[in-house]
N, C-alpha and C. Protein backbone atom coordinates (compact mmCIF):
# COMPACT_ATOMS: atom_id res chain seq x y z
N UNK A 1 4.55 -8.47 10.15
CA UNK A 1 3.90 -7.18 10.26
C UNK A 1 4.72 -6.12 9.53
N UNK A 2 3.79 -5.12 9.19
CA UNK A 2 4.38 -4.65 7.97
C UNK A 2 5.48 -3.35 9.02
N UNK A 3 4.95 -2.58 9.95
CA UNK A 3 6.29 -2.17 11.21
C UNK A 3 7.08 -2.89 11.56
N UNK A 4 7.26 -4.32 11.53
CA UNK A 4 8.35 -4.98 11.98
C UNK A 4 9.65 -4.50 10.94
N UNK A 5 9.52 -4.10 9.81
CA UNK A 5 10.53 -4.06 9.00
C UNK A 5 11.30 -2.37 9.11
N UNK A 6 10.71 -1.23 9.78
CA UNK A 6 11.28 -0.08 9.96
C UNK A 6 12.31 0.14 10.74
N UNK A 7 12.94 -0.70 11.26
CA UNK A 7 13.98 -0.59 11.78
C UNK A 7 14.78 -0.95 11.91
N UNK A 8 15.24 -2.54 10.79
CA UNK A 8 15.75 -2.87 10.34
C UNK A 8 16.36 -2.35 8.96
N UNK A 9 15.59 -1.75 8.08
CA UNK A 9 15.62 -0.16 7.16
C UNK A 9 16.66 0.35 7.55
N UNK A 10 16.56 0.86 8.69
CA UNK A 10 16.72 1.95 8.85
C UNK A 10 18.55 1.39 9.45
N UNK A 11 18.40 0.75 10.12
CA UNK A 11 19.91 0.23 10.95
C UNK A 11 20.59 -0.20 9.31
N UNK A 12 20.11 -0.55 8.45
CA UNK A 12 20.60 -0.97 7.04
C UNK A 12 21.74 -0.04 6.61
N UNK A 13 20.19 1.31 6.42
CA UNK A 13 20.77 2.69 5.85
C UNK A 13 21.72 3.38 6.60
N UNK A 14 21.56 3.19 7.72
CA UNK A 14 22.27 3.93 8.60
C UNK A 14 23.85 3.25 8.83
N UNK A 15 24.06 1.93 8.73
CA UNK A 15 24.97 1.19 8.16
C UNK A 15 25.78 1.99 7.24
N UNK A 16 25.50 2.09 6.20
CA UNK A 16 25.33 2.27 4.59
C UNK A 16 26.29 4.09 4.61
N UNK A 17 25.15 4.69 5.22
CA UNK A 17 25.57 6.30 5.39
C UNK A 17 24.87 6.64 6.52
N UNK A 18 26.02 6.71 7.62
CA UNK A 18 26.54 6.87 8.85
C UNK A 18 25.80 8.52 8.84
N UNK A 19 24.97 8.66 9.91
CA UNK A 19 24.38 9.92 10.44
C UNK A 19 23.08 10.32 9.60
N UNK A 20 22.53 9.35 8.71
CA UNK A 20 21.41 9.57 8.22
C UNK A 20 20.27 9.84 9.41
N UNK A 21 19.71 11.09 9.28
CA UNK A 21 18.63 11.10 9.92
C UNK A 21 16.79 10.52 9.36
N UNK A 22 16.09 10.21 10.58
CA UNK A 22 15.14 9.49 10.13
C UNK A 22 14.03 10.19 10.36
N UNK A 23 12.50 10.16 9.78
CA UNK A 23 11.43 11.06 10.49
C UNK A 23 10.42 10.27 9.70
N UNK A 24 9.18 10.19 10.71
CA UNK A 24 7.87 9.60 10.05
C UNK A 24 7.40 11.22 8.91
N UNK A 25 6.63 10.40 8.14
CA UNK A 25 6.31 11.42 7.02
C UNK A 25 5.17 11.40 6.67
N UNK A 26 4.06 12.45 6.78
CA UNK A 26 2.75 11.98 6.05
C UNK A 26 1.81 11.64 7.71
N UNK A 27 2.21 11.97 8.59
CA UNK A 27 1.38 11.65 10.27
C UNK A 27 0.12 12.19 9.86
N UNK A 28 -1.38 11.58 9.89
CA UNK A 28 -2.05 11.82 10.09
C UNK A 28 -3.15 12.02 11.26
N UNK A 29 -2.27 12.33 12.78
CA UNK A 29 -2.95 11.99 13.83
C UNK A 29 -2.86 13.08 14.93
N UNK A 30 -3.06 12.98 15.71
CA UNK A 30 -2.99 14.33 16.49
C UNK A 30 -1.92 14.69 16.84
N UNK A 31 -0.86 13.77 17.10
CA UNK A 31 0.80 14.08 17.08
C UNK A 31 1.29 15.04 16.00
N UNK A 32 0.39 15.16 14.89
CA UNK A 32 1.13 15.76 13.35
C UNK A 32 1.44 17.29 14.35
N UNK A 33 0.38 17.67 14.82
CA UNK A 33 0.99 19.45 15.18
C UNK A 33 2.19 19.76 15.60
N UNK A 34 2.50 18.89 16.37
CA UNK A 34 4.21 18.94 16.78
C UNK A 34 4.83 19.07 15.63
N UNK A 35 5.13 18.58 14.35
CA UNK A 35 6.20 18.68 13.72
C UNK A 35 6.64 19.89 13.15
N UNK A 36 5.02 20.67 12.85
CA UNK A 36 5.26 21.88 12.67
C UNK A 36 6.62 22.41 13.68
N UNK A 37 6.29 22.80 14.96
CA UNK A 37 6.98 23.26 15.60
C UNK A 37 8.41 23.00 15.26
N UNK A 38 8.78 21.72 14.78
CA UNK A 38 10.42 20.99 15.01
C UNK A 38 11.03 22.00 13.82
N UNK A 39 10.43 22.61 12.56
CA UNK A 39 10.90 23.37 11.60
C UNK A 39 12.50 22.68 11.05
N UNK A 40 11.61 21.18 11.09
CA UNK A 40 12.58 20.25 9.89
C UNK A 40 12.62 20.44 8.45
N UNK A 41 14.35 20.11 7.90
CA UNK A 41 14.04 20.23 6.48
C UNK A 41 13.42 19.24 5.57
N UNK A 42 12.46 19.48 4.35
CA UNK A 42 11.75 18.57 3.74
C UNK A 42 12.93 16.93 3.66
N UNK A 43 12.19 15.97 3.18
CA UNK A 43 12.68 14.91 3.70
C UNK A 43 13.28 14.76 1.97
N UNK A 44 14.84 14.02 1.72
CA UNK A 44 15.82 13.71 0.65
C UNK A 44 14.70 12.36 0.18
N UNK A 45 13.91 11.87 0.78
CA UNK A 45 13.79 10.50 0.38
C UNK A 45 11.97 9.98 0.85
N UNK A 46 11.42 9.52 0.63
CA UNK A 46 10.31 8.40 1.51
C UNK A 46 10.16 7.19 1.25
N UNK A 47 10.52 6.06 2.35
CA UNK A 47 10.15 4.73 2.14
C UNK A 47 8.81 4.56 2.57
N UNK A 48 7.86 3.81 1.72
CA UNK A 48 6.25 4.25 1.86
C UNK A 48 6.01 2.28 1.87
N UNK A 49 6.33 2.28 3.12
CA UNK A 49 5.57 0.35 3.21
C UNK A 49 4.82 0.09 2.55
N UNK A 50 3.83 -0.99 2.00
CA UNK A 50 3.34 -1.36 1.72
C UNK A 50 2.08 -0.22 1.07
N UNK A 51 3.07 0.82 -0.13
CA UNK A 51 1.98 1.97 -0.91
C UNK A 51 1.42 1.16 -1.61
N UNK A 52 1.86 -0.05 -2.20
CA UNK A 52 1.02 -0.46 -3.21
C UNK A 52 0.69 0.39 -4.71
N UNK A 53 1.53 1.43 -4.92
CA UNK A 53 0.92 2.39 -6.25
C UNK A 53 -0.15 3.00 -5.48
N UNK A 54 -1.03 3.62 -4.21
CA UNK A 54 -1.62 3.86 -3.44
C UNK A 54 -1.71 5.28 -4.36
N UNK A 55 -2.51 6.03 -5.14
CA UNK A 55 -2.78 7.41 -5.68
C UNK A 55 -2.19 8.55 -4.91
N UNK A 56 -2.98 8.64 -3.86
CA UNK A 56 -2.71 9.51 -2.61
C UNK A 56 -1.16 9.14 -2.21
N UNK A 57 -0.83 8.54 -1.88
CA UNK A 57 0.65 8.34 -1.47
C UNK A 57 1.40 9.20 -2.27
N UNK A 58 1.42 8.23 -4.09
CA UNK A 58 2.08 9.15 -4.98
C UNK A 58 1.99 10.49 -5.18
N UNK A 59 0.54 11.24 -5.28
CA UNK A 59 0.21 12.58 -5.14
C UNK A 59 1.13 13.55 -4.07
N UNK A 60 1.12 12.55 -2.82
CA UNK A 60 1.56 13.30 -2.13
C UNK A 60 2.86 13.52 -1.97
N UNK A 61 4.05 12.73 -2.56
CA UNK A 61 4.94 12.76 -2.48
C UNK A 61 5.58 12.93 -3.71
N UNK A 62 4.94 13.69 -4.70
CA UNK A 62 5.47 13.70 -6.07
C UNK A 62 6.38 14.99 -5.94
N UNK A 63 6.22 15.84 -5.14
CA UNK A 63 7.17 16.85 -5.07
C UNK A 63 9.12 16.76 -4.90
N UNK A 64 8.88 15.10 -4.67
CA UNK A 64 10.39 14.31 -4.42
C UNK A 64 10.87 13.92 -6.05
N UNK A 65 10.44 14.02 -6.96
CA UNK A 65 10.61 13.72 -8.16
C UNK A 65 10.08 12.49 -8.48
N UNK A 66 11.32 11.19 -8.37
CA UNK A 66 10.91 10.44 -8.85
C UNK A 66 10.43 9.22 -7.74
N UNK A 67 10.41 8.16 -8.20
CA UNK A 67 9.78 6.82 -7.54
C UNK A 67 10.58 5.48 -7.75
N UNK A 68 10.83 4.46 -6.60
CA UNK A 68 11.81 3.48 -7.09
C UNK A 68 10.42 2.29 -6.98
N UNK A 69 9.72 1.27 -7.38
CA UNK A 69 9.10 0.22 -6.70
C UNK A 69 9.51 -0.50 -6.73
N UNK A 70 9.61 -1.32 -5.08
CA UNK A 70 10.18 -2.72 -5.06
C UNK A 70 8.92 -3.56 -4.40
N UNK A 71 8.28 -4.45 -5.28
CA UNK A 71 7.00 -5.39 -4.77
C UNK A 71 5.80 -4.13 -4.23
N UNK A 72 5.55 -4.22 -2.98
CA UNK A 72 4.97 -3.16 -2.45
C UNK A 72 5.61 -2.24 -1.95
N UNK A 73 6.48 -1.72 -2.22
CA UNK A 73 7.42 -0.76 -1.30
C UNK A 73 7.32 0.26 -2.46
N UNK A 74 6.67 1.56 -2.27
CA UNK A 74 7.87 2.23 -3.21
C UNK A 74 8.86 3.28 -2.02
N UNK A 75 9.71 3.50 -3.07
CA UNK A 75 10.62 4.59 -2.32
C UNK A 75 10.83 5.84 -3.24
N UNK A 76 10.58 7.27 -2.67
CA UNK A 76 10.25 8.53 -3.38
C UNK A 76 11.34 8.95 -3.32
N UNK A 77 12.16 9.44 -4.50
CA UNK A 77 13.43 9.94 -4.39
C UNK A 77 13.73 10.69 -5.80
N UNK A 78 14.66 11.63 -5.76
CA UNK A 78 15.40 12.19 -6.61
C UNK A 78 15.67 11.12 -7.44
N UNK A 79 16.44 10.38 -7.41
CA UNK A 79 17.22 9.27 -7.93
C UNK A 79 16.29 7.85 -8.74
N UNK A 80 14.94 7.97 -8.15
CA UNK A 80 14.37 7.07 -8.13
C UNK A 80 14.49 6.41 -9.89
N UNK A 81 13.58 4.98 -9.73
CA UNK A 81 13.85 4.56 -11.36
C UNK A 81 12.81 4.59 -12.23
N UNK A 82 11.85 5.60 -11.88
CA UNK A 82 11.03 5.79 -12.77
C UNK A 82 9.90 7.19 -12.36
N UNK A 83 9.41 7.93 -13.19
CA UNK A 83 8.88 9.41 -13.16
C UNK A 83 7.76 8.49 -12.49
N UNK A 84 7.27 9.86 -11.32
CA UNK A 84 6.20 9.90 -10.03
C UNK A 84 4.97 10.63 -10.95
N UNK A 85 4.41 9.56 -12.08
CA UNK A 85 3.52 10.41 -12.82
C UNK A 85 2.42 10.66 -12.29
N UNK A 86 1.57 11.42 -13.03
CA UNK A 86 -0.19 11.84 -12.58
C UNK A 86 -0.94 10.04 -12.83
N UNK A 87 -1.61 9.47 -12.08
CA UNK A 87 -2.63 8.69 -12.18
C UNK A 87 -3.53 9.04 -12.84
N UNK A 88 -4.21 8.18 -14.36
CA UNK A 88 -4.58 8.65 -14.92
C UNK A 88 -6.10 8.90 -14.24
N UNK A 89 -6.96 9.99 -14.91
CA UNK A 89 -8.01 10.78 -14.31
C UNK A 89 -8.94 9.40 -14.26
N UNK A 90 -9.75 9.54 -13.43
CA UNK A 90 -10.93 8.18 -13.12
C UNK A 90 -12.04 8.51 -14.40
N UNK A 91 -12.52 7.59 -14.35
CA UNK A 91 -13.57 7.63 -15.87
C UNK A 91 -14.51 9.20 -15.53
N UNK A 92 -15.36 9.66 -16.01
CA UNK A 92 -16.13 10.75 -16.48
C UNK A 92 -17.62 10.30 -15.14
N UNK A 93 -17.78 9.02 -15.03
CA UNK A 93 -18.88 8.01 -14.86
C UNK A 93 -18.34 7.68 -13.36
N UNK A 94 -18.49 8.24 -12.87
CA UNK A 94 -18.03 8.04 -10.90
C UNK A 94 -18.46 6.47 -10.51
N UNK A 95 -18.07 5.40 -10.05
CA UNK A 95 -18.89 4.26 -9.88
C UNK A 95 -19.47 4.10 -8.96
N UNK A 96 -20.73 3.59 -8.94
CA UNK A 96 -21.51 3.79 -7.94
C UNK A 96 -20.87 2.58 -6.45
N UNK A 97 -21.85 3.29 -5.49
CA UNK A 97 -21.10 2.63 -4.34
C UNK A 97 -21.35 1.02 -3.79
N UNK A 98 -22.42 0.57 -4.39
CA UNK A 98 -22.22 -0.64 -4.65
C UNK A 98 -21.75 -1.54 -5.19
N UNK A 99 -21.00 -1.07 -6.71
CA UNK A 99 -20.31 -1.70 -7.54
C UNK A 99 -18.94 -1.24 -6.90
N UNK A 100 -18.59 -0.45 -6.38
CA UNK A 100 -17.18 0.07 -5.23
C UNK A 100 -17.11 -1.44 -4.44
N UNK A 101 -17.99 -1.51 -3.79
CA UNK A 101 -18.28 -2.69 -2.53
C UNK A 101 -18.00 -3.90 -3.34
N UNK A 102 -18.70 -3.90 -4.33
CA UNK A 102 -18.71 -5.52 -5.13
C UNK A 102 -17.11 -5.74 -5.87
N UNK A 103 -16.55 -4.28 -6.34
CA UNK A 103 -15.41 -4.76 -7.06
C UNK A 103 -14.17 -5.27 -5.40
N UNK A 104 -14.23 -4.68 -4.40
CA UNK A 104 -13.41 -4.14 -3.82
C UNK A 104 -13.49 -5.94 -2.82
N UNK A 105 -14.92 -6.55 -3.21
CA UNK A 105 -14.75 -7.62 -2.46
C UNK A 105 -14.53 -9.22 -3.87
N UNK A 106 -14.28 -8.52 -4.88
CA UNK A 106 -14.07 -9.58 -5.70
C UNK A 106 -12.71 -9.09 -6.00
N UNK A 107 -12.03 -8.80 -5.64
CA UNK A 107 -10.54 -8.26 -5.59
C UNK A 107 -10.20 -8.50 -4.67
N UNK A 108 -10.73 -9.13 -3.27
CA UNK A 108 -10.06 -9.26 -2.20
C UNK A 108 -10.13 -11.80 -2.20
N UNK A 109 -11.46 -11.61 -3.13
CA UNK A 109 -11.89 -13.33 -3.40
C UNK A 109 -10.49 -13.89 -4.34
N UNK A 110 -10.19 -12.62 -5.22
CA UNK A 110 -9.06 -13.07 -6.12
C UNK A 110 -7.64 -13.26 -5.14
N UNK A 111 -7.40 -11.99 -4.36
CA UNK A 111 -6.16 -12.10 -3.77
C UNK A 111 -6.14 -13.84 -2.92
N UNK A 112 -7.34 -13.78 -1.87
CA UNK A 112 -6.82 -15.14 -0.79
C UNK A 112 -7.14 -16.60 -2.17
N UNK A 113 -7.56 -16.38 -3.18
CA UNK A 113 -7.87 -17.89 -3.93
C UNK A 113 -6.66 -17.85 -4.95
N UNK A 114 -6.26 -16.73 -5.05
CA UNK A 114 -4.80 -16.84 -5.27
C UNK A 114 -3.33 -17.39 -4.55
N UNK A 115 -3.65 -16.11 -3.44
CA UNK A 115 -2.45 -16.73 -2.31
C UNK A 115 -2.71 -18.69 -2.19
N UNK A 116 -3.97 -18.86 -1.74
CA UNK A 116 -4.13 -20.32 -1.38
C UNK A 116 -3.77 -21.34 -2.50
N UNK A 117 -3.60 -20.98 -3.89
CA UNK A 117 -3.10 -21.45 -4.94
C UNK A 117 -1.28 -21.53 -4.91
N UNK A 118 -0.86 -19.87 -4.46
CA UNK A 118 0.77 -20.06 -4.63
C UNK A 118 1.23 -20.62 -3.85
N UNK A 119 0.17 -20.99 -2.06
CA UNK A 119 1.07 -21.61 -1.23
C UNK A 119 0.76 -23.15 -1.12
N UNK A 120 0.21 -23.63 -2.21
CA UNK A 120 0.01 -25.20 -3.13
C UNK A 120 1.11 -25.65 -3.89
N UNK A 121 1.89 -24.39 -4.37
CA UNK A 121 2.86 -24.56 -5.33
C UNK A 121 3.90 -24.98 -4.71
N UNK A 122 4.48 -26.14 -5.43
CA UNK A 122 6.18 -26.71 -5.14
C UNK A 122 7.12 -26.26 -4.78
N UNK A 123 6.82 -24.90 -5.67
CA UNK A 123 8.76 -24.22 -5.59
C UNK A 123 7.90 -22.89 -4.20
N UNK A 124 7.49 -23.01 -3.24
CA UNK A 124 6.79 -22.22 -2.28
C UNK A 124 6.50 -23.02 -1.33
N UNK A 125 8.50 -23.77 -1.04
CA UNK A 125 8.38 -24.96 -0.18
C UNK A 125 9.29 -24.30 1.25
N UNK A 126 9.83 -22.92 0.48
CA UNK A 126 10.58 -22.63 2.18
C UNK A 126 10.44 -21.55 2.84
N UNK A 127 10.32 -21.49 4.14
CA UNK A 127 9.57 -21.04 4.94
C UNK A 127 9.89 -19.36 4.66
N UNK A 128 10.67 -18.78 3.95
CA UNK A 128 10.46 -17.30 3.49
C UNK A 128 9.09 -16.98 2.58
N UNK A 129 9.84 -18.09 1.73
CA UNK A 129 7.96 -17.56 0.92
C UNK A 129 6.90 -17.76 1.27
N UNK A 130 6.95 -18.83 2.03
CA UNK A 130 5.75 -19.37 2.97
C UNK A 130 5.57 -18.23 3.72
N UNK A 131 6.36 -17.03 4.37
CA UNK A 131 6.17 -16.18 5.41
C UNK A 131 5.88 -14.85 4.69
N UNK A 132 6.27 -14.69 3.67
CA UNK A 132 6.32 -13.60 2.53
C UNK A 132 4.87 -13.98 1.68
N UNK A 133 4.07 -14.91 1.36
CA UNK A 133 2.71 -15.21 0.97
C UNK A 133 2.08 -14.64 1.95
N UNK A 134 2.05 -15.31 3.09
CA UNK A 134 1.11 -15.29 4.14
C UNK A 134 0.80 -13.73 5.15
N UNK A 135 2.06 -13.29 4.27
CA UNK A 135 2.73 -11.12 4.76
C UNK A 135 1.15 -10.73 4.22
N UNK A 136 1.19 -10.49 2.81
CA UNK A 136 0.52 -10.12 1.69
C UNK A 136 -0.85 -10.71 2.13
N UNK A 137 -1.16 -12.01 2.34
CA UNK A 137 -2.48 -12.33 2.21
C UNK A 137 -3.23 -11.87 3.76
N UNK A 138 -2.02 -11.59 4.89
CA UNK A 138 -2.30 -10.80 6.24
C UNK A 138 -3.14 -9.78 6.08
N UNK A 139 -2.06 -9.04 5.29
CA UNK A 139 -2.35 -7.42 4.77
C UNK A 139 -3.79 -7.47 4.36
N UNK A 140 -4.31 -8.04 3.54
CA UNK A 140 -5.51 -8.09 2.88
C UNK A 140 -6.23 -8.44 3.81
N UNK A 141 -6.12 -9.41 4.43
CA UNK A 141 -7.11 -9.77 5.66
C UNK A 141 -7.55 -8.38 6.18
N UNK A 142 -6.16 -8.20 7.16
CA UNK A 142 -6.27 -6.99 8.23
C UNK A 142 -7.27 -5.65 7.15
N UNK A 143 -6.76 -5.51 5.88
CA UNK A 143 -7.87 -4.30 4.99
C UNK A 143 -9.17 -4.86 5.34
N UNK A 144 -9.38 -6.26 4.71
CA UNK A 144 -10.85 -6.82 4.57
C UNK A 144 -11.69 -5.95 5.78
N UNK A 145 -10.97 -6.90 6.88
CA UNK A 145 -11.74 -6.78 8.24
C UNK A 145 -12.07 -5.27 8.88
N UNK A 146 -10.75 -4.31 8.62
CA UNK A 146 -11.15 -2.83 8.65
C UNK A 146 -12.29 -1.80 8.48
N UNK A 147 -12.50 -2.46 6.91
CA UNK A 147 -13.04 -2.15 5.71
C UNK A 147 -14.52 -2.44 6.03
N UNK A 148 -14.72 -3.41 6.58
CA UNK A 148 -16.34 -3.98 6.98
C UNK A 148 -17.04 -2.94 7.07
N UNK A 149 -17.12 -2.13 7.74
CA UNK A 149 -18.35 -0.84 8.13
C UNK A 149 -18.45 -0.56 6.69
N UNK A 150 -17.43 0.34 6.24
CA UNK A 150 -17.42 1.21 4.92
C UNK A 150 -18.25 0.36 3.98
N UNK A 151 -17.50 -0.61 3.87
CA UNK A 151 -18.55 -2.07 2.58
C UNK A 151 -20.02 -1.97 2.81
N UNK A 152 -20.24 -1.97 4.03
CA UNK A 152 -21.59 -1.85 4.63
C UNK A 152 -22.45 -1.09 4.48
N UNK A 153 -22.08 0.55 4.45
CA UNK A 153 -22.71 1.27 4.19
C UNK A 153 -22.48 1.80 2.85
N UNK A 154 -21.58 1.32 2.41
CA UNK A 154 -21.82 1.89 0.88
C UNK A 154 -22.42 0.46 0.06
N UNK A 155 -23.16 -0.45 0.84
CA UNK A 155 -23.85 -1.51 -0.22
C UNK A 155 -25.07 -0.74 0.25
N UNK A 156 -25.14 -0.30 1.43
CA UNK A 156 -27.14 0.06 1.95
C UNK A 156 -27.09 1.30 1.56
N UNK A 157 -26.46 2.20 0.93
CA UNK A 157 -26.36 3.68 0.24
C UNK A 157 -26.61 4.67 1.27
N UNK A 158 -25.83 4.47 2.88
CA UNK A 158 -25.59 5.26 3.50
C UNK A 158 -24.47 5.76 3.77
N UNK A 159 -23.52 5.55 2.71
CA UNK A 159 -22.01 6.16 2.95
C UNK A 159 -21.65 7.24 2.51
N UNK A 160 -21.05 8.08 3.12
CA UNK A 160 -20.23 9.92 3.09
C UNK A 160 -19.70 9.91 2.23
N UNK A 161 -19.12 10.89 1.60
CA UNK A 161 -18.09 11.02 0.91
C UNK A 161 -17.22 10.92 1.18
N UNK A 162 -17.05 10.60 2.46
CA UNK A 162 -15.48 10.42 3.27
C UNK A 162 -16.00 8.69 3.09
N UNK A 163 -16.62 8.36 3.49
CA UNK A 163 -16.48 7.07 3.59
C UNK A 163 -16.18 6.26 1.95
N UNK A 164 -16.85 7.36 1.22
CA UNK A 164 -16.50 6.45 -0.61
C UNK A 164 -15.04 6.63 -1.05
N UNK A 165 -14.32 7.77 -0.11
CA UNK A 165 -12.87 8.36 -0.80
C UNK A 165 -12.27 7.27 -0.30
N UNK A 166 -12.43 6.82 0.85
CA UNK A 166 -11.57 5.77 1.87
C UNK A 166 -12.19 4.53 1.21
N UNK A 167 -13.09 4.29 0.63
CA UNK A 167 -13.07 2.86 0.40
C UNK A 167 -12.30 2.78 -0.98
N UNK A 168 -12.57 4.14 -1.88
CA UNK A 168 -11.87 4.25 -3.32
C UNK A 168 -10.11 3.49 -3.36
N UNK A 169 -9.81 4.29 -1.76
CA UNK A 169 -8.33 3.23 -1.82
C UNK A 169 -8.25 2.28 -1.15
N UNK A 170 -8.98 1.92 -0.46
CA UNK A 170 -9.55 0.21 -0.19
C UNK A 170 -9.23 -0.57 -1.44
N UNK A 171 -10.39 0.14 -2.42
CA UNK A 171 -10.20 -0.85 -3.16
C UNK A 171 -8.70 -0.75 -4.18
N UNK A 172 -8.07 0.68 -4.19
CA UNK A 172 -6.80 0.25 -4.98
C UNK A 172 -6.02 -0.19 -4.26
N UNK A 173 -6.23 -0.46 -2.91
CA UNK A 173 -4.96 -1.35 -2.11
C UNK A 173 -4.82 -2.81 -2.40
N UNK A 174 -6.72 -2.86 -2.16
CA UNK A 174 -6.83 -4.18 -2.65
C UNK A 174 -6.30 -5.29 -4.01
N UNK A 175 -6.49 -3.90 -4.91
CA UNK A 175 -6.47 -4.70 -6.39
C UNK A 175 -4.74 -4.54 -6.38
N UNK A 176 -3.86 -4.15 -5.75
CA UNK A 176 -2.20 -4.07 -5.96
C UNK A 176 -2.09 -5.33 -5.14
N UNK A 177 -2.73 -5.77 -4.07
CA UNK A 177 -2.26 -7.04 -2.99
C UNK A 177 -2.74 -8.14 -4.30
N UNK A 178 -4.02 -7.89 -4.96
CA UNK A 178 -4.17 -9.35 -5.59
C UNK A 178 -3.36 -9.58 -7.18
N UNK A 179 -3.36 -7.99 -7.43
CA UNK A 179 -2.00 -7.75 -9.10
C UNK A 179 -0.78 -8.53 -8.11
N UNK A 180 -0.55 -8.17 -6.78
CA UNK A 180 0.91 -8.67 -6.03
C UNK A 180 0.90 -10.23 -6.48
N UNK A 181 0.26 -10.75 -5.64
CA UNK A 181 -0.11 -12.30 -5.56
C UNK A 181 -0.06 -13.09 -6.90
N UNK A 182 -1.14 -11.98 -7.77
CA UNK A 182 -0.93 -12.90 -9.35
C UNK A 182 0.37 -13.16 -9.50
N UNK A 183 1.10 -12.18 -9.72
CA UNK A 183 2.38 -11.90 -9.89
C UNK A 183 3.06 -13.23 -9.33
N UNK A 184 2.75 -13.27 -7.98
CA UNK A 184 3.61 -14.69 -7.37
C UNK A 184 3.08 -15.71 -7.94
N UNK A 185 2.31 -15.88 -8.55
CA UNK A 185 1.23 -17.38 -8.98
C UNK A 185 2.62 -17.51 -10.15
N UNK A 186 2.33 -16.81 -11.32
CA UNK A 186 3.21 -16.50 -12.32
C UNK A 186 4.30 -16.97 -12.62
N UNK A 187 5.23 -16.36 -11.52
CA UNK A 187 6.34 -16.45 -11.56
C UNK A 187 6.76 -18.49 -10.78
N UNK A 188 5.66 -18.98 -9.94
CA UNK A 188 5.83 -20.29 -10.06
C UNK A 188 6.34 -19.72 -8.05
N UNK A 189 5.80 -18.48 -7.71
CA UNK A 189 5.95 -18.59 -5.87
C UNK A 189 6.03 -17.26 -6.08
C-alpha cells in the first residue's frame, strides 16, 4: 500500500537530518481548515507518492522550483533534478467523453497484460519484484474500480465537468502506471 511507505520516509529523513519537521500537503478534506489556523511555514520540500507526472500535482507544487522523479515518486524541491515545467497545453479539440472512457480503459488493458507479462519473466523471480509488480498493478486496480461510476457516465453522456476533470487524471494516472510497467517489461523486470 502506497501509505505503508510514509513513515518509513520519514524515520529515513529524520535519521539523515535530525529535527526535520513533517506535514501532509495539498489536504483536500474537511480537516484542510485547520491548517490555516496552525500559520505554518510553506513546506522546503514535497514527497508526492505515487504523482505519476499527475498535471495537477506538478501545477500545484511548481512554486517549489524544481522536481526530482524516482519511478512514481516525484519529490518537489529547490534542489530537485530537473525544471517543474508547464505541461504542454491539451490539443485545441477537447476529447470527447467517450473516447476519455475508451482511452482510459485501453490504458488500464495495457497496464495488467503488461504487468501479467513482467511477472512471466525470469529475471522477476524474487519476491521484491514480485511485490513491487503487483504494488503498481494494485494501484491500477484500486483506480480501475474507483473510476467505475465516472467511466459510466461519461460513456452514457451524463458526466459534469467535475466528473470529465477527474476522469482527465484517471486517465493520466493511468497511462504513467502502464508507461511504469512498460518500462519494467523493457528493462527484462
Amino acid at each position: 500500500m502506497l501509505q505503508s511507505y510514509v513513515y518509513p520516509i520519514m524515520a529515513m529523513i529524520n535519521q539523515r537530518t535530525p529535527g526535520t519537521r513533517f506535514q501532509y500537503a495539498g489536504v483536500r478534506n474537511s480537516t484542510a481548515k485547520y491548517a490555516v489556523q496552525l500559520h505554518r511555514p510553506p513546506p522546503c520540500a514535497v514527497v508526492c507518492l505515487g504523482c505519476m507526472k499527475v498535471q495537477s500535482k506538478w501545477t500545484a507544487y511548481r512554486g517549489l522550483g524544481r522536481v526530482s522523479v524516482f519511478s512514481d515518486t516525484d519529490v518537489f524541491r529547490p534542489g530537485g533534478s530537473q525544471e517543474n515545467q508547464p505541461f504542454p497545453e491539451a490539443a485545441s479539440d477537447p476529447i470527447s467523453p467517450g473516447a476519455l472512457t475508451a482511452r482510459v480503459n485501453n490504458d488500464y488493458q495495457r497496464l495488467v497484460t503488461t504487468g501479467q507479462a513482467v511477472l512471466s519473466l525470469p529475471a522477476t523471480n524474487s519476491q521484491a519484484k514480485i511485490n513491487e509488480t503487483n504494488e503498481v498493478l494494485s494501484r491500477g486496480e484500486r483506480i480501475w474500480q474507483w473510476s467505475e461510476l465516472l467511466r459510466q457516465r461519461a460513456a452514457t453522456g451524463t458526466a459534469s465537468n467535475t466528473d470529465l476533470a477527474v476522469l482527465t487524471t484517471v486517465d493520466q494516472a493511468m497511462l504513467e502506471l502502464a508507461k511504469l510497467m512498460e518500462g519494467k517489461a523493457a528493462a527484462g523486470s
